[in-house]
Protein backbone atom coordinates (compact mmCIF):
# COMPACT_ATOMS: atom_id res chain seq x y z
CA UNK A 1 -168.32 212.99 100.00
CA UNK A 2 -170.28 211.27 97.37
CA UNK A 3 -167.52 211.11 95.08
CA UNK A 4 -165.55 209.34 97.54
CA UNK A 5 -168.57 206.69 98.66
CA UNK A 6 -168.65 206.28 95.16
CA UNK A 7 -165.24 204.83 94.41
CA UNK A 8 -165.16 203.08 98.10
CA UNK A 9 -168.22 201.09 97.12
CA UNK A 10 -166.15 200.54 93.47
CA UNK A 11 -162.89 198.90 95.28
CA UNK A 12 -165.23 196.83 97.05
CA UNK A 13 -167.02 195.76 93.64
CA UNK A 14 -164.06 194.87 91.91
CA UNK A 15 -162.02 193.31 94.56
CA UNK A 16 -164.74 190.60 95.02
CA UNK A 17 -164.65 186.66 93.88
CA UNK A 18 -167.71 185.62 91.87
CA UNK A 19 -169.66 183.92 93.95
CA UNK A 20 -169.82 186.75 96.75
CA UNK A 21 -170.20 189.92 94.59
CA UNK A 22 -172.39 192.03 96.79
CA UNK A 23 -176.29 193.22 95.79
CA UNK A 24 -175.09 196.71 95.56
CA UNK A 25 -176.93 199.09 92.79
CA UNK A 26 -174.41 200.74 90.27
CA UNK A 27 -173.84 203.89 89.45
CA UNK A 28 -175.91 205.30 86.64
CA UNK A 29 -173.68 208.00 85.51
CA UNK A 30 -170.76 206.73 83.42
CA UNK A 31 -167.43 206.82 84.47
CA UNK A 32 -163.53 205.87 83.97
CA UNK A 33 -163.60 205.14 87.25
CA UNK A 34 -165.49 201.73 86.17
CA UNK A 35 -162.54 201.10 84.71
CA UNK A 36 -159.22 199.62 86.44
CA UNK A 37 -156.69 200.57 83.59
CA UNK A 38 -157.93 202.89 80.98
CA UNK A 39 -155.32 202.72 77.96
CA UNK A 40 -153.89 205.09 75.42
CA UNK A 41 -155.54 205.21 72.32
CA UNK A 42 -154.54 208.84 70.86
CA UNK A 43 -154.01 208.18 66.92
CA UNK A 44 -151.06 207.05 65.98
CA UNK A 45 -149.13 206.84 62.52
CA UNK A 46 -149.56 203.49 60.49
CA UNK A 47 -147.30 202.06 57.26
CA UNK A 48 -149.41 201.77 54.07
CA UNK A 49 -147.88 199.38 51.81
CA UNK A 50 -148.04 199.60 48.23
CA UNK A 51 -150.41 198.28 45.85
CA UNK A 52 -149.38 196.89 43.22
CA UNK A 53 -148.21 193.25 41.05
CA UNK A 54 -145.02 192.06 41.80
CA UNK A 55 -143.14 190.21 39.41
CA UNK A 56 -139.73 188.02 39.36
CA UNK A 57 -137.40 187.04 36.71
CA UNK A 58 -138.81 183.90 37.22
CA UNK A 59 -142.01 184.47 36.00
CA UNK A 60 -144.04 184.29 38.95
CA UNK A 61 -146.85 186.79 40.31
CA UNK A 62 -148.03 188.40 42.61
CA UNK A 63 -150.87 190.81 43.76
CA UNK A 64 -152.06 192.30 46.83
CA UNK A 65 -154.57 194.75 45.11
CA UNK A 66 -157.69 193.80 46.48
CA UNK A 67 -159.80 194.43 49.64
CA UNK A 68 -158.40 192.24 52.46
CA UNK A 69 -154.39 191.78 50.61
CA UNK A 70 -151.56 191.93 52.43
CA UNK A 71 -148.26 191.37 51.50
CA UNK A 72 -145.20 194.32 51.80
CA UNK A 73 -142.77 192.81 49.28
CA UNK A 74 -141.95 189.84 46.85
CA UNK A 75 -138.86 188.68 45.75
CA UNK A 76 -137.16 185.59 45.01
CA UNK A 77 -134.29 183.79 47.16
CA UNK A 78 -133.41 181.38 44.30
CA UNK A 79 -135.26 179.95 41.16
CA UNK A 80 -138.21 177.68 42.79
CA UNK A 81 -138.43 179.85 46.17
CA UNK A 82 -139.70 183.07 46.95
CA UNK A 83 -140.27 185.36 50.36
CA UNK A 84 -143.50 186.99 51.27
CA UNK A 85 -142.67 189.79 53.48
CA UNK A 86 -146.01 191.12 55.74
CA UNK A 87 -145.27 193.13 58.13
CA UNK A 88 -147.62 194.96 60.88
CA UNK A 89 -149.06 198.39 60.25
CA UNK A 90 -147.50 199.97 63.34
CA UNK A 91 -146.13 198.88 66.51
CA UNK A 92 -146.50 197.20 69.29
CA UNK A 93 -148.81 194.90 68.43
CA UNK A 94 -150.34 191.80 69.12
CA UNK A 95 -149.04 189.17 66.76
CA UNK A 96 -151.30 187.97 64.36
CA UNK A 97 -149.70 188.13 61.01
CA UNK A 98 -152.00 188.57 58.28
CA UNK A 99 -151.35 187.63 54.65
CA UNK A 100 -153.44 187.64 51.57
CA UNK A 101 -152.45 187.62 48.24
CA UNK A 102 -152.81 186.36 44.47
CA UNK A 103 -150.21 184.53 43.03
CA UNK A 104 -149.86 183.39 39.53
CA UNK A 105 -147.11 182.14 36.98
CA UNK A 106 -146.13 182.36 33.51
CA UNK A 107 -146.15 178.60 33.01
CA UNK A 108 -146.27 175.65 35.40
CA UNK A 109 -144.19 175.24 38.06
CA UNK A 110 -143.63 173.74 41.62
CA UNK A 111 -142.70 176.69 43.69
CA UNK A 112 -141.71 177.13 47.54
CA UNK A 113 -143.02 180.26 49.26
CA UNK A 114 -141.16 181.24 53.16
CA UNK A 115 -143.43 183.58 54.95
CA UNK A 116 -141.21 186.74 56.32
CA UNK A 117 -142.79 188.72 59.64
CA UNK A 118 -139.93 190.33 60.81
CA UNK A 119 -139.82 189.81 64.80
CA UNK A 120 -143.10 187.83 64.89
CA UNK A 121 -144.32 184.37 64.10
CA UNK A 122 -146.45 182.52 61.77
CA UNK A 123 -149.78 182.15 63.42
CA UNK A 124 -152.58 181.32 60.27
CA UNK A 125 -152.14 177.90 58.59
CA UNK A 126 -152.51 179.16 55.06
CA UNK A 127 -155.58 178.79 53.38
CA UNK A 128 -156.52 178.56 49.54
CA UNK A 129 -159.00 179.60 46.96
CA UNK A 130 -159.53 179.31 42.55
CA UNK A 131 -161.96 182.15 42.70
CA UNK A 132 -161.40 184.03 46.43
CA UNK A 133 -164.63 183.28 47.80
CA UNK A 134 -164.36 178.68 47.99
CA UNK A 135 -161.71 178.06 50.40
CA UNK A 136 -159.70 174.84 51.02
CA UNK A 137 -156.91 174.41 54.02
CA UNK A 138 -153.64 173.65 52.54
CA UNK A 139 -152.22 169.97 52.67
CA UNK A 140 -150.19 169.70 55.61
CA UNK A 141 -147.59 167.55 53.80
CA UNK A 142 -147.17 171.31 51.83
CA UNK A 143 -145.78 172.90 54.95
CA UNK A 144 -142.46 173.27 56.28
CA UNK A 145 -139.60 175.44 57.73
CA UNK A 146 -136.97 177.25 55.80
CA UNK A 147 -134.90 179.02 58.53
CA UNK A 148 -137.35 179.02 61.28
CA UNK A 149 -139.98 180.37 58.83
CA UNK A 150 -143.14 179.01 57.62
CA UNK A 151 -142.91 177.83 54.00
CA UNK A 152 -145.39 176.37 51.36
CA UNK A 153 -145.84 174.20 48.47
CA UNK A 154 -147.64 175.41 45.73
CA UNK A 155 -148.04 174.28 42.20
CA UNK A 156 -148.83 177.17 40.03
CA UNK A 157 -149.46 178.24 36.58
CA UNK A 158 -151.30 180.89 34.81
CA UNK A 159 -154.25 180.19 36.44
CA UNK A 160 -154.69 182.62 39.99
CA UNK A 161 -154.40 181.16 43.30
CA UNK A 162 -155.45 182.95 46.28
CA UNK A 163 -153.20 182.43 49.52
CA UNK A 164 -154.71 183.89 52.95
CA UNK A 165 -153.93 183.78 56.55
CA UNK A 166 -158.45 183.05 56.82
CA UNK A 167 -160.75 182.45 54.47
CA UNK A 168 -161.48 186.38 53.29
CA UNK A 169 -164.35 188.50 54.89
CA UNK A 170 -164.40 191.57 53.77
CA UNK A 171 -167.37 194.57 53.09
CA UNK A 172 -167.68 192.63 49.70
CA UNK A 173 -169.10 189.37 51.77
CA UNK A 174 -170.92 191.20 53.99
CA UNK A 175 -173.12 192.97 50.97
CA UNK A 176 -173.98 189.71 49.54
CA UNK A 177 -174.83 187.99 53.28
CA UNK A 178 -177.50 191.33 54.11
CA UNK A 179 -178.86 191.21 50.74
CA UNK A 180 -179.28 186.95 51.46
CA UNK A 181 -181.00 188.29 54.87
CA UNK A 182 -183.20 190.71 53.38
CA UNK A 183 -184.78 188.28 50.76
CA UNK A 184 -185.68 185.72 53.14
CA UNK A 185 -186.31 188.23 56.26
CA UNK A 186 -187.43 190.92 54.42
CA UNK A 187 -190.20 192.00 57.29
CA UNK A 188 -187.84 191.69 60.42
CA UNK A 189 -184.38 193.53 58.81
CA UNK A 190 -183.88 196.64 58.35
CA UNK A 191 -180.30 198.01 57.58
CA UNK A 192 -178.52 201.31 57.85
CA UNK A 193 -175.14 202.61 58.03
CA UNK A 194 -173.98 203.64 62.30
CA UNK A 195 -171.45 206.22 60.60
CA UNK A 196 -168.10 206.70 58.95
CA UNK A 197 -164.31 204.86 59.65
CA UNK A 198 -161.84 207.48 60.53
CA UNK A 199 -161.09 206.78 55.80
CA UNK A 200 -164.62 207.11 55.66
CA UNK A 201 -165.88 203.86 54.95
CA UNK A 202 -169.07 202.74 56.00
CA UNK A 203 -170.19 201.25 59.60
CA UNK A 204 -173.15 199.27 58.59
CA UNK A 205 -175.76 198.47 61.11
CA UNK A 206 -178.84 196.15 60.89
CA UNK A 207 -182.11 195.48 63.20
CA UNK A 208 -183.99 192.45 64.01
CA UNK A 209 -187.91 193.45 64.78
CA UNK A 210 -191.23 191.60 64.89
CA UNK A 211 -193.55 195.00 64.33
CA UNK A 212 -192.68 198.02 65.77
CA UNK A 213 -189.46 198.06 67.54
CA UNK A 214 -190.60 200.78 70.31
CA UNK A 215 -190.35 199.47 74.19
CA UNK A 216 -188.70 196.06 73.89
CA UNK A 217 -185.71 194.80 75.63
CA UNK A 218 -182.47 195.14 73.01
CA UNK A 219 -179.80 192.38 72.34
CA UNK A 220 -176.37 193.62 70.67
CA UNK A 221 -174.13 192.04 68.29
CA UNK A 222 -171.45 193.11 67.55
CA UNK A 223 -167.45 191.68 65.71
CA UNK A 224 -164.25 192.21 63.43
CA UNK A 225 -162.58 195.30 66.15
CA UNK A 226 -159.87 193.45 64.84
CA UNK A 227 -159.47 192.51 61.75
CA UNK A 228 -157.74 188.88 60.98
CA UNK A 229 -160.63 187.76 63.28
CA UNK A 230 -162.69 185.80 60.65
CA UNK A 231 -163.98 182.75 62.73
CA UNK A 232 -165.49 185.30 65.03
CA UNK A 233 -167.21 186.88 61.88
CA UNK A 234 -168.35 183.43 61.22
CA UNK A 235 -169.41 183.02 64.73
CA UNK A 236 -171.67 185.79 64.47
CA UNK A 237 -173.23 185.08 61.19
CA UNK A 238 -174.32 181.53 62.17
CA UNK A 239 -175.47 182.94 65.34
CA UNK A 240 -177.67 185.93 63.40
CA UNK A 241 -178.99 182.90 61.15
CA UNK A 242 -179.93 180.81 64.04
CA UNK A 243 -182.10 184.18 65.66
CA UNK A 244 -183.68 184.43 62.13
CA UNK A 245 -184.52 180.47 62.20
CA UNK A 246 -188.38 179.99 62.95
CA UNK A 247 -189.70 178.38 65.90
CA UNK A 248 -191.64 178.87 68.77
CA UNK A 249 -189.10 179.95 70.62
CA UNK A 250 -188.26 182.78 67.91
CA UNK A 251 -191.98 183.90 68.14
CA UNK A 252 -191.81 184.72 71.66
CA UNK A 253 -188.43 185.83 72.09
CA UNK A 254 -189.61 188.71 69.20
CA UNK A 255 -192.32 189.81 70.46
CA UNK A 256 -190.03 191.25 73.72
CA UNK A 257 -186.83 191.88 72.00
CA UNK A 258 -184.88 193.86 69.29
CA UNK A 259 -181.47 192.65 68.07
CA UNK A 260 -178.95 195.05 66.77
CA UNK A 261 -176.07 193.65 64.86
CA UNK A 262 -172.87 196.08 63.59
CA UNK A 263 -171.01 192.99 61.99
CA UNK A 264 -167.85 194.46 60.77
CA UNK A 265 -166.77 197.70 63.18
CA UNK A 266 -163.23 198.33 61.42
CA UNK A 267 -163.90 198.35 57.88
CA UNK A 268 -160.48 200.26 57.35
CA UNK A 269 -158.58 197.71 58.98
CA UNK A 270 -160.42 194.93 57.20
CA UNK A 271 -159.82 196.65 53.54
CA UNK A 272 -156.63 197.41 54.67
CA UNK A 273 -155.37 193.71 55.79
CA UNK A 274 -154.42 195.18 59.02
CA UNK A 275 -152.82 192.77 61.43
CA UNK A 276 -155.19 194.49 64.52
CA UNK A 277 -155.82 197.95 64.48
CA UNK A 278 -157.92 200.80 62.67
CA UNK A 279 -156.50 203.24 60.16
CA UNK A 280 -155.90 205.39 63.83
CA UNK A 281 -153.15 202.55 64.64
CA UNK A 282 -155.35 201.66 67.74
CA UNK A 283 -157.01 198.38 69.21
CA UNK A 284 -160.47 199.59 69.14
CA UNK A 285 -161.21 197.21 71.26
CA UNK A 286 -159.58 199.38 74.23
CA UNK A 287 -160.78 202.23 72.97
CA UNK A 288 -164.36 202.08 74.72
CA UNK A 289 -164.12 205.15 77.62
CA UNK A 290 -162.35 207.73 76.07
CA UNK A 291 -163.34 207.25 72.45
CA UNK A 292 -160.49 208.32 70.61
CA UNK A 293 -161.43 206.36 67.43
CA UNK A 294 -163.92 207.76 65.37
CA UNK A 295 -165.20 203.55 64.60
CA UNK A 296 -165.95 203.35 69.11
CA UNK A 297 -167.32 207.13 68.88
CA UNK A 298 -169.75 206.06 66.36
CA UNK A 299 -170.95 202.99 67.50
CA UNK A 300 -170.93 203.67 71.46
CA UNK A 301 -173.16 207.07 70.14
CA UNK A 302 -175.14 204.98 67.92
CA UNK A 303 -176.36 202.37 69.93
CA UNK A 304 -177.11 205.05 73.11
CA UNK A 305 -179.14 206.91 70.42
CA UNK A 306 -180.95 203.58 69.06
CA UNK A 307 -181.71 202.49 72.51
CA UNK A 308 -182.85 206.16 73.70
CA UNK A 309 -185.18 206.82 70.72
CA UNK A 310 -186.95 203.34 70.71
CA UNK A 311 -187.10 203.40 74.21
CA UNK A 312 -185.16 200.05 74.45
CA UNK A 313 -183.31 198.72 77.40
CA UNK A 314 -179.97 197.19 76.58
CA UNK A 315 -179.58 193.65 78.63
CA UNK A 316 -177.38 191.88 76.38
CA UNK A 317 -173.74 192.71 73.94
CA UNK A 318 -172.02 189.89 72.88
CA UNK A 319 -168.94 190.83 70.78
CA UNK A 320 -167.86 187.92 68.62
CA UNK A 321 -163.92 187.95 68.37
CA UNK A 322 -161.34 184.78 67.24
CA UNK A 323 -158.06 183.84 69.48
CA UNK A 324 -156.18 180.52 69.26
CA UNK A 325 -158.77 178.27 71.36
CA UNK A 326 -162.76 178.89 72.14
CA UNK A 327 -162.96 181.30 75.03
CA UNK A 328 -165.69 183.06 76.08
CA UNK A 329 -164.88 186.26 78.66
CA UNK A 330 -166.95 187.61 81.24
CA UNK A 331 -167.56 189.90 83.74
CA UNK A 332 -167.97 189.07 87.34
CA UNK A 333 -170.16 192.05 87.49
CA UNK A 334 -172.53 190.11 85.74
CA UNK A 335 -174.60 188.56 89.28
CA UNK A 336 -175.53 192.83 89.25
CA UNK A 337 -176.62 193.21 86.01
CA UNK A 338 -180.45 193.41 84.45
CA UNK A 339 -179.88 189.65 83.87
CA UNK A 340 -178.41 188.16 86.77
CA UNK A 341 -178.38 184.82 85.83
CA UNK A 342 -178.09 184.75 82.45
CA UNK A 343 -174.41 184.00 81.85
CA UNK A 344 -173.96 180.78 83.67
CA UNK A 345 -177.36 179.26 82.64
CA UNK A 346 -176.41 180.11 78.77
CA UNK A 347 -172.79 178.97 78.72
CA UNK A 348 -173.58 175.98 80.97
CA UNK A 349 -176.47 174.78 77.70
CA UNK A 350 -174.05 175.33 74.99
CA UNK A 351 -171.31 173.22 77.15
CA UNK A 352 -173.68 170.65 77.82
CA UNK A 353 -175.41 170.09 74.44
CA UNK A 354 -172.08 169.63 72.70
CA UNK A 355 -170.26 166.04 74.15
CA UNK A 356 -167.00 166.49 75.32
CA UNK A 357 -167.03 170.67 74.41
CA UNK A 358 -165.36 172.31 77.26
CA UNK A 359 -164.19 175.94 76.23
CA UNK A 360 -162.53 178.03 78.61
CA UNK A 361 -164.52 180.25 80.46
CA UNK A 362 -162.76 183.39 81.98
CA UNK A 363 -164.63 186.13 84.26
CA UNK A 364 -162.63 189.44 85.40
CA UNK A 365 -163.19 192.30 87.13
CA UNK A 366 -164.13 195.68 84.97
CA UNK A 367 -160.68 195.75 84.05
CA UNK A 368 -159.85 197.43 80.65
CA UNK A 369 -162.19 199.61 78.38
CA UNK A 370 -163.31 196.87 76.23
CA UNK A 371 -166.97 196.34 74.62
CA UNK A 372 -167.94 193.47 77.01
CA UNK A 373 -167.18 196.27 79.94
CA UNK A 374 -168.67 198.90 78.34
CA UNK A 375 -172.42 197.07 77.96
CA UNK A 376 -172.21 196.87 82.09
CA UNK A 377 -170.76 200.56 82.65
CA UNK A 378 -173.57 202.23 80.40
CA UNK A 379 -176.38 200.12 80.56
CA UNK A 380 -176.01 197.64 83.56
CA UNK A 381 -176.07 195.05 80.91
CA UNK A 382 -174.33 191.72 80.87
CA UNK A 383 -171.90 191.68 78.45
CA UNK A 384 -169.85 188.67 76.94
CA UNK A 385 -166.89 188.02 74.48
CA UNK A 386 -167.35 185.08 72.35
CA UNK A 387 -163.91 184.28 70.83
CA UNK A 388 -163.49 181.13 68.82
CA UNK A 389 -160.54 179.52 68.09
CA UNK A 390 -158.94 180.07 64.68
CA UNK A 391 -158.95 176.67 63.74
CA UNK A 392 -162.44 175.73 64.60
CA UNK A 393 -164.06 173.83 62.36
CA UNK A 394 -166.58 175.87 60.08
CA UNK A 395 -168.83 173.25 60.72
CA UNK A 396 -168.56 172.95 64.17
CA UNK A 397 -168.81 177.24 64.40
CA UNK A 398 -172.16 177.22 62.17
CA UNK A 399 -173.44 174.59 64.89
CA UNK A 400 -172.58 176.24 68.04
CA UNK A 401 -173.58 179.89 66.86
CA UNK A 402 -177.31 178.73 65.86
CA UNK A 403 -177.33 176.65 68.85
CA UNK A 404 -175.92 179.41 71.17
CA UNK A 405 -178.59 181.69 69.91
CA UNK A 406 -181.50 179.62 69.90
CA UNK A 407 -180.49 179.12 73.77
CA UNK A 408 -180.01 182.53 74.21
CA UNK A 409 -183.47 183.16 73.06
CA UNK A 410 -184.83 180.10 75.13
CA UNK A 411 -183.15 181.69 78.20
CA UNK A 412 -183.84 185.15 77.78
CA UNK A 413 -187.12 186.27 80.25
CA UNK A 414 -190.23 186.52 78.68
């Protein structure tokens, strides 16, 4: 009988519009049952590609061994133009073709490079880099077609160019930002590693804490389930920075809350320049009831166990992502949550301080067993995905993260 009042008072919960979701207390077990469609992510087989430098008879280079590369094949089509073949690392897939790669020549030459995805489409106006860490868009006078596919214009010579889908983000980036954040925050970061990737690489973790970090109120941040998602990695870094900016408003917010930040969740498929999934061939990011994936196993475990041995409530994920426009998505169970109000008062301040900044804003029922459902199913918490478009502005995504969390702080109760 329980069971059943259970999943009656459920329909009722998710058939509901926004503005009448009823005052009804969750459950606090968790359940699937939260969950409208709960997905298939057993492990399945993925295609490593070969590392290596590719060469043509014309002279011309290539190299996809570093962390991040992707590219499946090189060859030339005729003496100035050559195909770079990237294709997914299993199937189906959402299409976001990634590509990174060196490319170099014997001597200087104008060359024409047509970007090969097999069934999919070119999504990632190519970026560019001397030394793989200053990036520069390409000129778009140096794009075109060649038979429906993207091409390029490069002029190359012995001297490396990198070419990438996004600027590159990988676990090499992320060392140098937490050692930046330790030297100037040494007394309120502390890192640590959550656990392994299913190829063993590690899930790094850090805190934010005034003091002792015992019976506070806990804030999660989390990105990169997927990947080619780099403007959401950005997101998240300018939003960390604008948490670790001092102010008033920092001073109080600290002395109530912890942060937790896991800022790169699928190291494998990051390494691995993997168009979406983890070295398990999954979307983590629908992986969050049954925990196939060792990456949502460790981080769903290590957050209950952070929250349960400091004695912190959870009232707050935010899971930084990137898609083709700003987005940020909801949950309509949010008016039952710990923070009530929260959503609309935070979104509505970062709308409102930018001038003519009007990024969709999509609520849903508890639909599928992502992150931002997963903070309300195990902790009654509100939980939000901030996606940012992949052509944002940097500038413009370094402004809106520090501004975002200096509201969020602002909003938060005291």
């Amino acid at each position: 009988m329980k069971f059943f009042l259970t999943f009656f008072c459920l329909i009722i919960l998710l058939g509901c519009k926004k503005d009448v979701v009823p005052q009804i207390e969750p459950r606090k077990e968790v359940g699937i049952l939260y969950y409208t469609e709960i997905v298939d992510t057993k492990t399945k087989d993925i295609s490593f590609f070969e590392r290596k430098v590719f060469s043509t008879n014309q002279g011309v280079f290539t190299s996809n061994m570093f962390d991040g590369a992707r590219i499946n094949g090189f060859s030339s089509l005729n003496d100035s133009t050559f195909l770079i073949n990237s294709f997914p690392e299993n199937e189906p897939i959402n299409s976001s073709p990634w590509y990174s790669f060196k490319i170099w020549s014997k001597t200087p030459k104008k060359v024409f490079l047509v970007f090969n995805y097999g069934d999919y489409q070119h999504r990632y106006a190519s970026k560019l880099s001397k030394n793989g860490s200053d990036w520069i868009d390409i000129d778009t006078k140096n794009r075109g077609t060649f038979e429906k596919k993207e091409k390029i214009t490069l002029n190359i010579s012995s001297d490396t160019i990198w070419v990438s889908a996004q600027e590159l983000y990988t676990g090499k980036e992320l060392n140098t930002w937490l050692s930046f954040l330790q030297e100037r925050n040494s007394s309120l970061i502390k890192t640590g590693i959550a656990g392994k990737s299913k190829l063993g690489r590690e899930i790094k973790f850090f805190e934010i804490s005034e003091g002792i970090n015992k019976n506070k109120d806990l804030v999660v941040l989390l990105s990169r389930q997927h990947p080619p998602e780099v403007t959401g990695q950005f997101a998240l870094t300018a939003f960390v920075e604008g948490i670790l900016t001092q102010s008033s408003v920092q001073t109080s917010f600290l002395k109530k809350y912890n942060v937790l930040v896991l800022p790169i969740l699928n190291p494998d498929g990051v390494a691995l320049g993997q168009w979406r999934h983890n070295a398990g061939g999954i979307d983590l990011n629908r992986d969050w009831a049954l925990y196939n994936q060792p990456e949502t196993k460790v981080v769903s475990d290590f957050i209950k166990d952070y929250a349960k041995t400091t004695n912190n409530r959870v009232v707050l994920g935010l899971d930084f992502h990137s898609t083709f426009n700003d987005v940020y998505y909801t949950n309509l169970s949010d008016s039952i949550s710990v923070l009530p109000k929260f959503t609309n008062t935070w979104l509505k301040s970062i709308q409102d301080n930018f001038s003519g900044y009007k990024p969709e804003i999509s609520p849903s029922i508890l639909g599928q067993p992502v992150s931002k459902n997963w903070f309300f199913v195990n902790f009654n918490a509100v939980g939000i995905t901030y996606e940012i478009g992949d052509n944002t502005p940097r500038k413009s995504i370094d402004e809106k993260g520090k501004f975002a969390a200096f509201k969020m702080m602002e909003i938060l109760p005291k």
